[in-house]
N, C-alpha and C. Protein backbone atom coordinates (compact mmCIF):
# COMPACT_ATOMS: atom_id res chain seq x y z
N UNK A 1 122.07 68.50 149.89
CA UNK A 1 121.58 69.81 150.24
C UNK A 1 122.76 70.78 150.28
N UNK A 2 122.93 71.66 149.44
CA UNK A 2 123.65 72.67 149.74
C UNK A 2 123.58 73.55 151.07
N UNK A 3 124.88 73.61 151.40
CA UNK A 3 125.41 74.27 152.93
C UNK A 3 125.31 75.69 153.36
N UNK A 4 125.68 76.17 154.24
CA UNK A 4 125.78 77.46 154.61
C UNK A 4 126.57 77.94 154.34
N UNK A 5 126.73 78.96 154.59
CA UNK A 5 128.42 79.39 154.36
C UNK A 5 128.78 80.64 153.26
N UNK A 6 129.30 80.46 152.05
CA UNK A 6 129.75 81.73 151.14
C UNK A 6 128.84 81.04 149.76
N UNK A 7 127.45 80.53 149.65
CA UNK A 7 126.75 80.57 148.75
C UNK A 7 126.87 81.15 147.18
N UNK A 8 126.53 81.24 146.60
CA UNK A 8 126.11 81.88 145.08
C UNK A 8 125.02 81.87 144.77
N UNK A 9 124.45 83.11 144.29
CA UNK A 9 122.76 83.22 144.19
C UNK A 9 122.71 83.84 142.60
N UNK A 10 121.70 83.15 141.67
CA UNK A 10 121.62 83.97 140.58
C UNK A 10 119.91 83.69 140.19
N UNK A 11 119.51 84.51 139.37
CA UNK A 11 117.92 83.75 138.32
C UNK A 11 118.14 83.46 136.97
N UNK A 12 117.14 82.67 137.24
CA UNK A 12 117.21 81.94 135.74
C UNK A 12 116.46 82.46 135.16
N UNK A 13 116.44 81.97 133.93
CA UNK A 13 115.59 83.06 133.17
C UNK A 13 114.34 83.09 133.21
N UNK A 14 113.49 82.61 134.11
CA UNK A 14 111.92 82.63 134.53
C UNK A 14 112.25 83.80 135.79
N UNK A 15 113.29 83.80 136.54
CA UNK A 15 113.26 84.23 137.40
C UNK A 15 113.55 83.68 138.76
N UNK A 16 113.59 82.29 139.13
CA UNK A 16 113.24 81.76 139.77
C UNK A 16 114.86 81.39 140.37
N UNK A 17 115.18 80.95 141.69
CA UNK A 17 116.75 81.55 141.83
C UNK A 17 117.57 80.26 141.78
N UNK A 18 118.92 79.78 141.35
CA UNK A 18 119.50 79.22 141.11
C UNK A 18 120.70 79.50 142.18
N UNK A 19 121.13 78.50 142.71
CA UNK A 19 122.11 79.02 144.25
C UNK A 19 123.55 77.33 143.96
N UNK A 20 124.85 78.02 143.97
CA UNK A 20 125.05 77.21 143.63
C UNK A 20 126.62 76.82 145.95
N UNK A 21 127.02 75.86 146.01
CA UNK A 21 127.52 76.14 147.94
C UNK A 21 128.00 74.76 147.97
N UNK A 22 128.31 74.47 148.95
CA UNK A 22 129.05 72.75 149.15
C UNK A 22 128.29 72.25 149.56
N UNK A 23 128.37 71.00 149.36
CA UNK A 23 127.26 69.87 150.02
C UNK A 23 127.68 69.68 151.50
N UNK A 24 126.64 70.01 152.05
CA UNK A 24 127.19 69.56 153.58
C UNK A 24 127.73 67.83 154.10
N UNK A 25 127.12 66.95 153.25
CA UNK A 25 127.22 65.89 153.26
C UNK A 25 128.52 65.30 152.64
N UNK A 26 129.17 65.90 152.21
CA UNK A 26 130.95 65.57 151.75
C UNK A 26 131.44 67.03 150.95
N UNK A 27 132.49 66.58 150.70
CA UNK A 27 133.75 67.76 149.45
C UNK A 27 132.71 67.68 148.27
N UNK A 28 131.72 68.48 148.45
CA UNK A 28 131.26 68.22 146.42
C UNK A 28 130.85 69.75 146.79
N UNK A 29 130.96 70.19 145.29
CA UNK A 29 130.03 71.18 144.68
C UNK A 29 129.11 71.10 144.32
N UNK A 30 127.78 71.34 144.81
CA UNK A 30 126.32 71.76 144.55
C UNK A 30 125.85 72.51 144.18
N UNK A 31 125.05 72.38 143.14
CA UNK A 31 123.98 73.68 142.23
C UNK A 31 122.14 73.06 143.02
N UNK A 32 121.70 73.72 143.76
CA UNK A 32 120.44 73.78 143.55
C UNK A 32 119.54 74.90 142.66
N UNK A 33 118.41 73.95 142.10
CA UNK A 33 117.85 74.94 141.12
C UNK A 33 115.81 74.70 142.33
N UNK A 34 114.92 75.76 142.09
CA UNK A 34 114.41 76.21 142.84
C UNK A 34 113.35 75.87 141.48
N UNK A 35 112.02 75.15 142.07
CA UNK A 35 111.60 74.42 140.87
C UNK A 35 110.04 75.40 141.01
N UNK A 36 109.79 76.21 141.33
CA UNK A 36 108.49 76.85 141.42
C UNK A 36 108.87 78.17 142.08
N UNK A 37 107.84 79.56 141.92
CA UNK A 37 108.73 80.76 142.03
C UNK A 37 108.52 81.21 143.74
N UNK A 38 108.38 79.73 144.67
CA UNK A 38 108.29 80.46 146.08
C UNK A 38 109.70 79.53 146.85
N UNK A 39 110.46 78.47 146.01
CA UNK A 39 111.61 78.01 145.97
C UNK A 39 110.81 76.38 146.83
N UNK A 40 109.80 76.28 146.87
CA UNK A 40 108.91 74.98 147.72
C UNK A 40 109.47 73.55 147.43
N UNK A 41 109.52 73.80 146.42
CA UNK A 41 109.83 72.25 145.47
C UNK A 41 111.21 72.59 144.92
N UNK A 42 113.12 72.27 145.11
CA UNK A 42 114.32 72.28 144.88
C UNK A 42 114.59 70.76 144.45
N UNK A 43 115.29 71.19 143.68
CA UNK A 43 115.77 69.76 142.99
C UNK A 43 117.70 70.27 143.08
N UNK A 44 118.64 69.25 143.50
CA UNK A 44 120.07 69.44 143.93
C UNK A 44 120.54 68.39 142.74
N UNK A 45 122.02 68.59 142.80
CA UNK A 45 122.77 68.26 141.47
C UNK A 45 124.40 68.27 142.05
N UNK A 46 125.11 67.13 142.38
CA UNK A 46 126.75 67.57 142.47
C UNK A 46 127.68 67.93 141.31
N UNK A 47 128.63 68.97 141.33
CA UNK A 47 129.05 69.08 140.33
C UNK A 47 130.18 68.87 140.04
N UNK A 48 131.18 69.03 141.38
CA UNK A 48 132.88 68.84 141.64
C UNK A 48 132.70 68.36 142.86
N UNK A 49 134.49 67.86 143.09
CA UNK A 49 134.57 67.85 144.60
C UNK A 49 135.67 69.08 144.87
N UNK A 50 135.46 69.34 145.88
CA UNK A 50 135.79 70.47 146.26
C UNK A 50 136.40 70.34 147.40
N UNK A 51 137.31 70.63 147.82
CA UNK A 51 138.25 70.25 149.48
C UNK A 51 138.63 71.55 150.11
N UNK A 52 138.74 71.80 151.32
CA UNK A 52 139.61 72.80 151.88
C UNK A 52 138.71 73.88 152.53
N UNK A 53 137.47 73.75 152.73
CA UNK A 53 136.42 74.25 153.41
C UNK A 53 135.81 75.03 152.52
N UNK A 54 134.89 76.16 153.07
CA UNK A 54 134.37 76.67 152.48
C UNK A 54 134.48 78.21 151.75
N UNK A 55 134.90 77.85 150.20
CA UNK A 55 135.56 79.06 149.78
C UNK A 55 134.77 80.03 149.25
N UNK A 56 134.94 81.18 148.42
CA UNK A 56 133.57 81.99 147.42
C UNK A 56 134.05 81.34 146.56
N UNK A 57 132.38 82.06 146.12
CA UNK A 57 131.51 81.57 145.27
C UNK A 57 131.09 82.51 144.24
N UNK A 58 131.02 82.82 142.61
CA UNK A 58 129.80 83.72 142.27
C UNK A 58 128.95 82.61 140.78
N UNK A 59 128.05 83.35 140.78
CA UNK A 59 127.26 82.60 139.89
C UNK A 59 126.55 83.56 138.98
N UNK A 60 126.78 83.38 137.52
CA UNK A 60 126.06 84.13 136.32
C UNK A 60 125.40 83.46 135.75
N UNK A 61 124.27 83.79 135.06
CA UNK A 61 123.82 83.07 133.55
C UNK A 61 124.18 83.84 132.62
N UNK A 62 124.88 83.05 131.52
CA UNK A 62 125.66 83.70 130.36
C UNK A 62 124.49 83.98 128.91
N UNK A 63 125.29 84.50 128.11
CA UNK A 63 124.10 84.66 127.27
C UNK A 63 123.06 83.31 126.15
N UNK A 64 123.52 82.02 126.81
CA UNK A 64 123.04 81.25 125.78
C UNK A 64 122.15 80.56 126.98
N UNK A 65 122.26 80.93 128.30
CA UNK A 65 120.92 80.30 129.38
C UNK A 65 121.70 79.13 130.30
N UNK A 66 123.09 79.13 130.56
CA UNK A 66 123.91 78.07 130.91
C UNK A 66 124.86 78.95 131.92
N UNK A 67 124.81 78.22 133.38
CA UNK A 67 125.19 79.02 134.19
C UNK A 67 126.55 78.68 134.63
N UNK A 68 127.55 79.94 134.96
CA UNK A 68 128.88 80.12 135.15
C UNK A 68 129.20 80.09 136.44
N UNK A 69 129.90 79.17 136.94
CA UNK A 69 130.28 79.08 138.59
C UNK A 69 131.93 79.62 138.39
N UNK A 70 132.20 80.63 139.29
CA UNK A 70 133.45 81.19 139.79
C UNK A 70 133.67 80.40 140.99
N UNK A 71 134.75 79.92 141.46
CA UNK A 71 134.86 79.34 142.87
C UNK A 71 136.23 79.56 143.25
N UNK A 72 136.46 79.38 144.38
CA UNK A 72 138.03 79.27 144.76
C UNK A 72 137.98 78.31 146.01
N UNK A 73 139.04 77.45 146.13
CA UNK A 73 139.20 75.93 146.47
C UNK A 73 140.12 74.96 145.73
N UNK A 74 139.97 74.19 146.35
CA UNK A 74 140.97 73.28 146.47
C UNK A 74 140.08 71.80 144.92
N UNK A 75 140.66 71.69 144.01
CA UNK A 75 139.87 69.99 143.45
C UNK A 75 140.14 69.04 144.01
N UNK A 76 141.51 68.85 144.55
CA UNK A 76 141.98 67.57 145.61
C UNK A 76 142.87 68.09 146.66
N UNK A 77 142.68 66.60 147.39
CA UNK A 77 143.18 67.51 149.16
C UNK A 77 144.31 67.83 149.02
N UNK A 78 145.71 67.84 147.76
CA UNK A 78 146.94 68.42 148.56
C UNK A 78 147.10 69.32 147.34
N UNK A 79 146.14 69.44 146.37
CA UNK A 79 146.25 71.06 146.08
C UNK A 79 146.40 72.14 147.12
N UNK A 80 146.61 73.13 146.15
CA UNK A 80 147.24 74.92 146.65
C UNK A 80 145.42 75.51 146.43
N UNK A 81 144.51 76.03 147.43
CA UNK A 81 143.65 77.14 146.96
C UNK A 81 144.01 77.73 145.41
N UNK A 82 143.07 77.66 144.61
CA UNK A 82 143.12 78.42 144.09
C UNK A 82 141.42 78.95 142.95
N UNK A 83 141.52 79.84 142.33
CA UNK A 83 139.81 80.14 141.61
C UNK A 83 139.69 79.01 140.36
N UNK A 84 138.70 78.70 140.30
CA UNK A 84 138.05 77.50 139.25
C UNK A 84 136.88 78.04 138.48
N UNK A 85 136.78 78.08 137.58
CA UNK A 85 135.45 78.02 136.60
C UNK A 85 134.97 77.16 136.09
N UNK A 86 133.71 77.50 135.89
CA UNK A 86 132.92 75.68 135.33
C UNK A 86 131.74 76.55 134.64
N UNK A 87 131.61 76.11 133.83
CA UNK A 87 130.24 76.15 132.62
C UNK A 87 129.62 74.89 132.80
N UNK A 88 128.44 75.43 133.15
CA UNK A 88 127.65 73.88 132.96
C UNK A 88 127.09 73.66 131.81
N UNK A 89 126.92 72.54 131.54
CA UNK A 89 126.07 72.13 129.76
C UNK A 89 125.41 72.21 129.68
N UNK A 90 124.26 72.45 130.71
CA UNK A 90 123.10 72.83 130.07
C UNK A 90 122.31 74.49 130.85
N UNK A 91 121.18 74.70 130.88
CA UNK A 91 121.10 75.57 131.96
C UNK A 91 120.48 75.39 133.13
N UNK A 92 120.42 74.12 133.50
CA UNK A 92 120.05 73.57 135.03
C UNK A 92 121.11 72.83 135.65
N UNK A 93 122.53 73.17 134.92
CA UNK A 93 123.52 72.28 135.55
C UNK A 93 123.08 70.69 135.58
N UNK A 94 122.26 70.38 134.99
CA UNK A 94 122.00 68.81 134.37
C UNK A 94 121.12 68.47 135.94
N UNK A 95 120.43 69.77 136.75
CA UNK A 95 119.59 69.07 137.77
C UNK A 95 118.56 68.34 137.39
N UNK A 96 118.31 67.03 137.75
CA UNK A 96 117.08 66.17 137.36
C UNK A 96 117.38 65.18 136.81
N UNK A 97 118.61 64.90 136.07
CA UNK A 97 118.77 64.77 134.71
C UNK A 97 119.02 62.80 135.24
C-alpha cells in the first residue's frame, strides 16, 4: 500500500488516477493504479527501493501512455539524496502483471 507523505498524483488516459509514494511496508517505490473511476478496486506494483525517508515525488504520462516518475532519494542506504527518473514500460507500471 502506498504511504502518506509527499505522494504523486496523475490520470491515465481513461481518466482514472494513477498515484505513485513509498510503501509503508519497507524502502520500495510504489505505483498504485485505481482500477474503476471511483478508485474502489486499486491494484499496487513495487518499483525501486528507495531509502532515506520520504522524499518528492512528481508523476506524468508521456506521450506514448507510459508514466514518468521524478523522485528524489536515496537507491541505497549510504548514498547522497539525490533526483531519479524512471519510465515505466508499460503504462500501468507493469501493475497486475
Amino acid at each position: 500500500m502506498v504511504a502518506p507523505g509527499a505522494p504523486a498524483l496523475t490520470l491515465d488516459r481513461r481518466g482514472r488516477p494513477l498515484l505513485a509514494g513509498y510503501d509503508r511496508n519497507g524502502p520500495l517505490l510504489a505505483f498504485l493504479a485505481c482500477e474503476d473511476d471511483d478508485c474502489a478496486r486499486r491494484t499496487t506494483a513495487p518499483l525501486v527501493s528507495a531509502y532515506g525517508g520520504c522524499g518528492f515525488f512528481d508523476l506524468a504520462i508521456g506521450p506514448d501512455g507510459r508514466p514518468r516518475l521524478l523522485w528524489y532519494g536515496r537507491l541505497r542506504p549510504g548514498d547522497d539524496d539525490a533526483y531519479h527518473f524512471l519510465t515505466c514500460a508499460d503504462a500501468r507500471c507493469s501493475v497486475g502483471a
